[in-house]
Protein backbone atom coordinates (compact mmCIF):
# COMPACT_ATOMS: atom_id res chain seq x y z
CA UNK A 1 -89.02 27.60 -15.18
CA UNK A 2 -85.29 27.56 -15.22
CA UNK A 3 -85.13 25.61 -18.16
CA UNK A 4 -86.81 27.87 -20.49
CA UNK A 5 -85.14 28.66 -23.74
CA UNK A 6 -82.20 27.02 -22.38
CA UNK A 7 -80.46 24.06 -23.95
CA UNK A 8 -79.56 21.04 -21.55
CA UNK A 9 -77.02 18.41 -22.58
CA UNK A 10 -77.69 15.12 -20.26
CA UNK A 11 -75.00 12.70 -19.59
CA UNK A 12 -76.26 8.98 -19.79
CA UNK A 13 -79.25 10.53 -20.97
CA UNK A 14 -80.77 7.13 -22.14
CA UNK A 15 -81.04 5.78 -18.53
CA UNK A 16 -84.30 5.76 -16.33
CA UNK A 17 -83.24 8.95 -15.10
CA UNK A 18 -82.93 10.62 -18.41
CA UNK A 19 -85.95 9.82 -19.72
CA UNK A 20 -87.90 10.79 -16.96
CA UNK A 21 -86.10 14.44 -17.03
CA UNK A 22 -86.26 14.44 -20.09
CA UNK A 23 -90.03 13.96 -20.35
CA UNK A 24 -90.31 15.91 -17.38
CA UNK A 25 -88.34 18.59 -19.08
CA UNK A 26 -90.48 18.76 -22.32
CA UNK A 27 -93.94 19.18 -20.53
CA UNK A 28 -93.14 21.13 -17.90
CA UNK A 29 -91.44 24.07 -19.59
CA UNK A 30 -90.20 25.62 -22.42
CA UNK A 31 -86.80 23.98 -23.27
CA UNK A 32 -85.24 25.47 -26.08
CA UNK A 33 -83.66 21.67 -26.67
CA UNK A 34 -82.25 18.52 -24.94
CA UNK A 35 -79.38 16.65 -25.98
CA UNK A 36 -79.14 12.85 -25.26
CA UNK A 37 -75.55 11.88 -24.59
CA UNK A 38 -74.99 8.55 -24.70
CA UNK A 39 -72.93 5.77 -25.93
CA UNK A 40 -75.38 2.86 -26.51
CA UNK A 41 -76.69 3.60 -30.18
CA UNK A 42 -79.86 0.83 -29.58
CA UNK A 43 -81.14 2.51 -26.26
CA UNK A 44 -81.01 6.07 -28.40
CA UNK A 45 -82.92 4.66 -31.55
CA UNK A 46 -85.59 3.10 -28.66
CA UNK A 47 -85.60 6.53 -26.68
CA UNK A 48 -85.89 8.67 -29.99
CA UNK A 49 -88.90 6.48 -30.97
CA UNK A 50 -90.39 6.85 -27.39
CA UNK A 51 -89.98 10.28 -27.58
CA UNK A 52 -90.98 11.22 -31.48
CA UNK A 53 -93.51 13.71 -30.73
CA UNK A 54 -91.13 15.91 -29.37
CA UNK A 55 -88.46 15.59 -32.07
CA UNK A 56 -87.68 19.19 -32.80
CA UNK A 57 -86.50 19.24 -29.45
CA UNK A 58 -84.33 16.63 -29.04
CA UNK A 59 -81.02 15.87 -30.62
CA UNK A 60 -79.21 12.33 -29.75
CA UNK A 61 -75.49 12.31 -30.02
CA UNK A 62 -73.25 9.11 -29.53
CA UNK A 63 -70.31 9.93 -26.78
CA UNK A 64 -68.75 8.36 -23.79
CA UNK A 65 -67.65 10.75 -21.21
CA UNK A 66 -64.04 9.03 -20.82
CA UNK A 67 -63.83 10.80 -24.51
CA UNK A 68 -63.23 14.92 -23.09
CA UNK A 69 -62.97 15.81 -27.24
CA UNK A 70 -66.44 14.68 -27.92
CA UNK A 71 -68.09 15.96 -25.20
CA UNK A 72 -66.16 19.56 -26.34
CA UNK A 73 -68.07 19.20 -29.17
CA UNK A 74 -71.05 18.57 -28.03
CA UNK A 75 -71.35 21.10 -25.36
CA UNK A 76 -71.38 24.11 -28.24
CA UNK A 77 -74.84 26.35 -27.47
CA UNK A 78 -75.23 24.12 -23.86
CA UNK A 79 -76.62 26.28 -21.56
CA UNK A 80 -76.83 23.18 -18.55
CA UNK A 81 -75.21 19.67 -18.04
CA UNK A 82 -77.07 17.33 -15.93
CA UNK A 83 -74.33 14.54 -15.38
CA UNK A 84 -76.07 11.09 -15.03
CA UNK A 85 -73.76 9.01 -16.58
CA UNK A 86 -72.08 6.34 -14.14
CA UNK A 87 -71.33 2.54 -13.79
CA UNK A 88 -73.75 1.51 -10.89
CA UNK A 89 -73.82 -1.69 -10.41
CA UNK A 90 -72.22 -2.54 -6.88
CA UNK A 91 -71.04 -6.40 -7.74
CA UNK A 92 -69.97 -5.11 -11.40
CA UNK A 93 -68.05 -2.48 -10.30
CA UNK A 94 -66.06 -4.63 -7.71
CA UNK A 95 -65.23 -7.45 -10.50
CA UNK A 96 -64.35 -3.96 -12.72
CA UNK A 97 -62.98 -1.44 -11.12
CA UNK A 98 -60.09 0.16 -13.71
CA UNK A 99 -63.51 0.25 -15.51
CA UNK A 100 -65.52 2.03 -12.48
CA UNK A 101 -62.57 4.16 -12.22
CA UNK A 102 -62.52 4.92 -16.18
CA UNK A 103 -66.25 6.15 -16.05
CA UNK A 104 -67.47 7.01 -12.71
CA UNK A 105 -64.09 9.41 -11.91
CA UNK A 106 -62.08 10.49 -15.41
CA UNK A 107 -65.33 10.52 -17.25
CA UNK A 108 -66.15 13.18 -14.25
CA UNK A 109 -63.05 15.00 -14.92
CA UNK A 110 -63.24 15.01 -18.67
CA UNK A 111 -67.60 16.65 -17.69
CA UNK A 112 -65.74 19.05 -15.51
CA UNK A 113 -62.92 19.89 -17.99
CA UNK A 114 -65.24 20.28 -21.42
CA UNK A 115 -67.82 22.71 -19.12
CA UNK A 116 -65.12 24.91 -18.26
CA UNK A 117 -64.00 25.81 -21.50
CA UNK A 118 -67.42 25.94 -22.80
CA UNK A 119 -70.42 28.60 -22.34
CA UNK A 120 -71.88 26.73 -20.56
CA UNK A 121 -73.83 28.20 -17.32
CA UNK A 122 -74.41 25.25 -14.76
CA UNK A 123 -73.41 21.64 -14.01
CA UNK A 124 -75.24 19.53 -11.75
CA UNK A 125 -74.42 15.53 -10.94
CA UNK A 126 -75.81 13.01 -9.56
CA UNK A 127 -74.66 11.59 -6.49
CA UNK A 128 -75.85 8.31 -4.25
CA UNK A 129 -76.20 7.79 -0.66
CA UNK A 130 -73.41 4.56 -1.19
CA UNK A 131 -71.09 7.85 -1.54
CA UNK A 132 -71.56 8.40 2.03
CA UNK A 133 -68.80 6.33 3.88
CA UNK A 134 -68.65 4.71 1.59
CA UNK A 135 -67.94 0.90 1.62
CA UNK A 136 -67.55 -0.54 -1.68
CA UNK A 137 -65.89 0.43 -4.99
CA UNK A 138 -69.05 1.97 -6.79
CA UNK A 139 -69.31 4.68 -3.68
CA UNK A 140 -65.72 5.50 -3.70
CA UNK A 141 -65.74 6.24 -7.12
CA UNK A 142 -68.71 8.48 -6.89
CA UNK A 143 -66.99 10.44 -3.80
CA UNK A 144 -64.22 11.13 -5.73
CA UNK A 145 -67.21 12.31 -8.28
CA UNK A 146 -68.68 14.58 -5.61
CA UNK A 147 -65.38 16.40 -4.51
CA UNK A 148 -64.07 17.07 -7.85
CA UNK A 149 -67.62 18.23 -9.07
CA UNK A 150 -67.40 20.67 -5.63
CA UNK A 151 -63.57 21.59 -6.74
CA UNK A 152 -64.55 22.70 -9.97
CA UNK A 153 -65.88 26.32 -8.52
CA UNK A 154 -62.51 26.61 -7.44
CA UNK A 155 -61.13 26.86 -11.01
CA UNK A 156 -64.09 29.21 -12.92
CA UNK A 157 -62.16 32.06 -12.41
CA UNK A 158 -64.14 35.16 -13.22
CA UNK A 159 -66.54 33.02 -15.13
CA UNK A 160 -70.37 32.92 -14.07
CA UNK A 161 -70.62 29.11 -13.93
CA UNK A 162 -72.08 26.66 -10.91
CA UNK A 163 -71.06 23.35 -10.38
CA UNK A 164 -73.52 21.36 -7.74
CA UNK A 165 -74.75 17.57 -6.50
CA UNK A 166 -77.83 16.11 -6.05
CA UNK A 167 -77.56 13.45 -3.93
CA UNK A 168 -80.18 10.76 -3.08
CA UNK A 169 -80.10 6.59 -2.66
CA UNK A 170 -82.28 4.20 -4.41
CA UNK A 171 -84.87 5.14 -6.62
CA UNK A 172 -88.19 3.01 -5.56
CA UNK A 173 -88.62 0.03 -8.54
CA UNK A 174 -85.43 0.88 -10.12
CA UNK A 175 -83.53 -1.98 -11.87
CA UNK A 176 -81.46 -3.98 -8.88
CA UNK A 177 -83.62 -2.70 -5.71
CA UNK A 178 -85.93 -4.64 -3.71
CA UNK A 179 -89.13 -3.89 -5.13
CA UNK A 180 -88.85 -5.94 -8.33
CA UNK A 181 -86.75 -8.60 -6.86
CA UNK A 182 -90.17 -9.02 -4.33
CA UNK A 183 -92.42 -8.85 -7.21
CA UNK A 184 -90.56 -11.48 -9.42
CA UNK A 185 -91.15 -13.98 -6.24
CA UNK A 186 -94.65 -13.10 -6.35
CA UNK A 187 -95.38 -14.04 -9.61
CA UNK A 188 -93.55 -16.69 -9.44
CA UNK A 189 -96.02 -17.99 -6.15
CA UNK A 190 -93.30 -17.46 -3.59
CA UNK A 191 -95.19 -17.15 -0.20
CA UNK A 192 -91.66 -16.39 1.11
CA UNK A 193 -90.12 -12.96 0.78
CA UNK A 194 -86.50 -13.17 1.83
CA UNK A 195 -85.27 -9.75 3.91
CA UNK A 196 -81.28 -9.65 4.36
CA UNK A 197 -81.64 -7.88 8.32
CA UNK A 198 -84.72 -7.10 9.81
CA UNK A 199 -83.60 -3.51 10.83
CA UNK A 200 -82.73 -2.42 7.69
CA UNK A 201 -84.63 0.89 6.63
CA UNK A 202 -84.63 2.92 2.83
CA UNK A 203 -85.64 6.67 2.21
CA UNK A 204 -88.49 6.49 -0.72
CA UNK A 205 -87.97 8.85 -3.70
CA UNK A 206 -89.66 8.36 -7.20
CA UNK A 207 -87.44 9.10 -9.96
CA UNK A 208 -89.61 12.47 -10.60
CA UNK A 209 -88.86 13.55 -7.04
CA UNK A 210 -85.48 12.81 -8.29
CA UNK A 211 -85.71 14.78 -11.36
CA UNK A 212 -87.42 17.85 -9.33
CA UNK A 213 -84.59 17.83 -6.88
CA UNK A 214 -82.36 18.55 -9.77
CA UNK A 215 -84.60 21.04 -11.30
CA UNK A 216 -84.22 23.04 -7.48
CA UNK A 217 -80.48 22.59 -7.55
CA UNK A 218 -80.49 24.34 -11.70
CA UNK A 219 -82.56 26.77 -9.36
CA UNK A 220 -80.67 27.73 -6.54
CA UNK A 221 -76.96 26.76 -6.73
CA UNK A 222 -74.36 29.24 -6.65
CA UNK A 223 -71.89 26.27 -6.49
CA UNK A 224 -70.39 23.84 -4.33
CA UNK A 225 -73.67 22.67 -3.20
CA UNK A 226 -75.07 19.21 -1.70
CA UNK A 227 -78.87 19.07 -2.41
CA UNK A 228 -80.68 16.35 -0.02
CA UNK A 229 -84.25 16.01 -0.13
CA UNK A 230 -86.58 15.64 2.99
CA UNK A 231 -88.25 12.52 2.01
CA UNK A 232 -90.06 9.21 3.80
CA UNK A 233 -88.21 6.26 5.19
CA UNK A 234 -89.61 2.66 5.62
CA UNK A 235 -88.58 -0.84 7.15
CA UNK A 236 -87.68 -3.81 4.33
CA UNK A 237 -90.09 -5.69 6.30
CA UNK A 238 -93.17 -3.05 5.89
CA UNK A 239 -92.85 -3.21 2.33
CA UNK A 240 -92.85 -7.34 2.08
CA UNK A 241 -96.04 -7.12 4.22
CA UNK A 242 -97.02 -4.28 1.67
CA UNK A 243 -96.87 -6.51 -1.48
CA UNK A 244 -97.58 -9.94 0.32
CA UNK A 245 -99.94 -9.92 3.16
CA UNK A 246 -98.96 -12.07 5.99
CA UNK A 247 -95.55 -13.46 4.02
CA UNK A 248 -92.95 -15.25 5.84
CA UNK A 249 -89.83 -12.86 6.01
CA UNK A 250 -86.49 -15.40 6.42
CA UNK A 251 -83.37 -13.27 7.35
CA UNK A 252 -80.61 -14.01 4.87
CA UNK A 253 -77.69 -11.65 6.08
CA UNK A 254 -77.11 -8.76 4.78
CA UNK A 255 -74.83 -8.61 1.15
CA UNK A 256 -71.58 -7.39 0.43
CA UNK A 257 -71.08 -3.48 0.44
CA UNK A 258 -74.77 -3.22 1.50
CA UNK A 259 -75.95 -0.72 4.55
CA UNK A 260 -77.94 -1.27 7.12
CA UNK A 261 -79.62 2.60 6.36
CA UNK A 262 -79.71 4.83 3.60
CA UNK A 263 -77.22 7.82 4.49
CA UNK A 264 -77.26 11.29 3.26
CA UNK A 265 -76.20 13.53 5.76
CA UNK A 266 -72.95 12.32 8.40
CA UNK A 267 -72.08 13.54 11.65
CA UNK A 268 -68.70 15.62 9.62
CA UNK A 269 -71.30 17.28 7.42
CA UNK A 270 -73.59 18.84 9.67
CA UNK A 271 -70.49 21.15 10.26
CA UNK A 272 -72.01 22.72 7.08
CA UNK A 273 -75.37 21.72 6.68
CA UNK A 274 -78.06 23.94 6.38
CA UNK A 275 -82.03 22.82 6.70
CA UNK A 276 -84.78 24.38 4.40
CA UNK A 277 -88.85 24.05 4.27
CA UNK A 278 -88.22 20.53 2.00
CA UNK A 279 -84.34 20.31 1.68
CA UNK A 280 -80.95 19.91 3.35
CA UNK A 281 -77.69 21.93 1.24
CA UNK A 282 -74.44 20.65 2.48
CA UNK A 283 -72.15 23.11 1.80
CA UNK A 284 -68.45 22.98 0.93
CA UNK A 285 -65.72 23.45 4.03
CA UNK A 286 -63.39 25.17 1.53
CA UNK A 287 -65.44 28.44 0.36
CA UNK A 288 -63.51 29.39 -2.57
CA UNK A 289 -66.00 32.99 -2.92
CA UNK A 290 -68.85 35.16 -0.85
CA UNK A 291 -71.23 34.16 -3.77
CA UNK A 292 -71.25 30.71 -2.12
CA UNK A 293 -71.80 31.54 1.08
CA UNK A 294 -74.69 29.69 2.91
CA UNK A 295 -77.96 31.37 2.07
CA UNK A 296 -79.21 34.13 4.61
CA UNK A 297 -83.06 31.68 4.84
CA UNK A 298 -81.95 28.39 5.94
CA UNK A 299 -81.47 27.25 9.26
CA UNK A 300 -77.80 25.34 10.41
CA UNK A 301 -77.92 22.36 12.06
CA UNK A 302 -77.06 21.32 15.27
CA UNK A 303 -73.42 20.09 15.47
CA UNK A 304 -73.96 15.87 15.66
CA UNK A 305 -77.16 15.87 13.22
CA UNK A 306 -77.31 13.25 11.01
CA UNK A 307 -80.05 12.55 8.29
CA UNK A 308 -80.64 9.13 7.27
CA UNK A 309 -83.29 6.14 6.58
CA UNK A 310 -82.95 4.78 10.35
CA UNK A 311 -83.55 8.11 12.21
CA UNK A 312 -85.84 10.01 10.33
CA UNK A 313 -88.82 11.38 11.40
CA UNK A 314 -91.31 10.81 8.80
CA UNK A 315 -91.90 6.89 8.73
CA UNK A 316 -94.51 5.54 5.75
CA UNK A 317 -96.95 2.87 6.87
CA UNK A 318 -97.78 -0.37 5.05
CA UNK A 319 -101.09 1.33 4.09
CA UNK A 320 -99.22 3.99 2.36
CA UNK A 321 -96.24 1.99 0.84
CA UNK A 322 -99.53 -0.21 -0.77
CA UNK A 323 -100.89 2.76 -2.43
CA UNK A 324 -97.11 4.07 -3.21
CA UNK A 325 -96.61 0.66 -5.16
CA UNK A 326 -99.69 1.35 -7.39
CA UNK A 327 -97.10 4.27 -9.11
CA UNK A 328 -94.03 2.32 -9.41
């Protein structure tokens, strides 16, 4: 695997995400070592004790990415960055957003800044589908993410260094999505589960489909790269009937800065999309190099394609969200 011998440095690295790559990491190959960055000294004493059979391994160092010194130091012998660390919250972001800003766009900058004037080989960040159009403060921010992650290749120079995305929307059972919001009603006896629009429609990735989708982005990018993964959609309403059998489903109206559909791939994009066996790449409009040049195996799209949770093709049923649940 990519990773082996290699030393990864993770950005938020105490999150959900960054434990699961991080486990993911350990048993899958041979990583040389992963640092936690982080600035939450409790969550790395609880992840250090989660993970103390791999010690050796690991190294946990206190940082926030506004900081560009610290992460300079702690990018010395980095071989990858996988850049995690964001404010997510939609509503928190709104009532913050110098803070939003601070995090989700400098800290970005100060990531892009520290891996250029370090050894290190590759960058990859994490992206949402809420940076698609995007229509609140939390998607804006990460836009601004995305295009100065893509910029970056601009600026290596003769350097042999790849800057890429991974983008995806929300991770199923994730703190804030649907799944434990329906589940707290449950135990509570709720025979009620309340939908915001009937229509509404979610792609369904697991945070280690997540995870692999940035392993295949370490993989292949040369650089300026979008990775999308060809994953299931399903209605809001199939999954209430999934986890409560014959529930009443009240529409409430859909929240602020909330989508009807999960969107990953827009009309503009398919200018430069290219579709692979279980991928999309949306490639940069400004090529900056022939090294990042589409790839000679994947197929363009046609002009007008757009990927997202309300026209895709592969729909899961309540049967299979049921047995999906049983994992989350």
């Amino acid at each position: 695997m990519i990773l082996d011998g290699k030393t990864v440095l993770v950005t938020g690295g105490t999150g959900s995400f960054g434990k699961c790559f991080t486990r993911y990491a350990l048993e899958h190959s041979k990583v040389k070592k992963i640092i936690i960055y982080s600035r939450d000294e409790f969550k790395q004493f609880v992840m250090q004790n989660e993970f103390k059979e791999y010690a050796p391994q690991l190294r946990f160092f206190i940082g926030d990415v506004r900081d560009v010194e610290r992460l300079r130091r702690a990018l010395k012998g980095v071989d990858y960055i996988v850049h995690a660390a964001a404010l997510k919250q939609v509503p928190a972001c709104e009532y913050n957003p110098n803070e939003a800003i601070k995090t989700n766009i400098h800290g970005a900058m100060n990531v892009i800044e520290a891996a250029l004037d370090s050894d290190v080989q590759k960058v990859v960040a994490l992206s949402t589908d809420k940076a698609v159009n995007p229509v609140n403060l939390y998607g804006g921010t990460k836009l601004v993410s995305d295009k100065l992650f893509i910029a970056a290749n601009a600026y290596i120079g003769a350097g042999d260094k790849a800057f890429s995305i991974v983008r995806y929307g929300n991770v199923a059972g994730s703190r804030g999505s649907v799944i434990p919001l329906f589940r707290g009603l449950i135990e509570k006896g709720e025979t009620k589960l309340p939908i915001t629009d009937h229509r509404m429609t979610r792609f369904w990735i697991s945070l280690t489909q997540g995870v692999e989708l940035v392993i295949k982005a370490l993989e292949e990018s040369a650089g300026g790269e979008t990775f999308i993964s060809k994953i299931p959609s399903f209605k809001i309403t199939d999954l209430a009937e999934a986890m409560l059998p014959g529930c009443e489903k009240p529409e409430i109206g859909i929240r602020e800065g909330e989508k009807l559909h999960e969107v990953m791939v827009t009309v503009e994009d398919s200018m430069t999309t290219y579709e692979f066996e279980k991928h999309f790449i949306v490639y940069p409009q400004m090529i900056w190099d022939e090294k990042r040049l589409p790839r000679s195996d994947g197929k363009k799209v046609a002009e007008g394609f757009t990927y997202n949770s309300g026209n895709n093709t592969e729909w899961l049923t309540v049967e299979q969200i049921r047995e999906l649940l049983k994992g989350v």
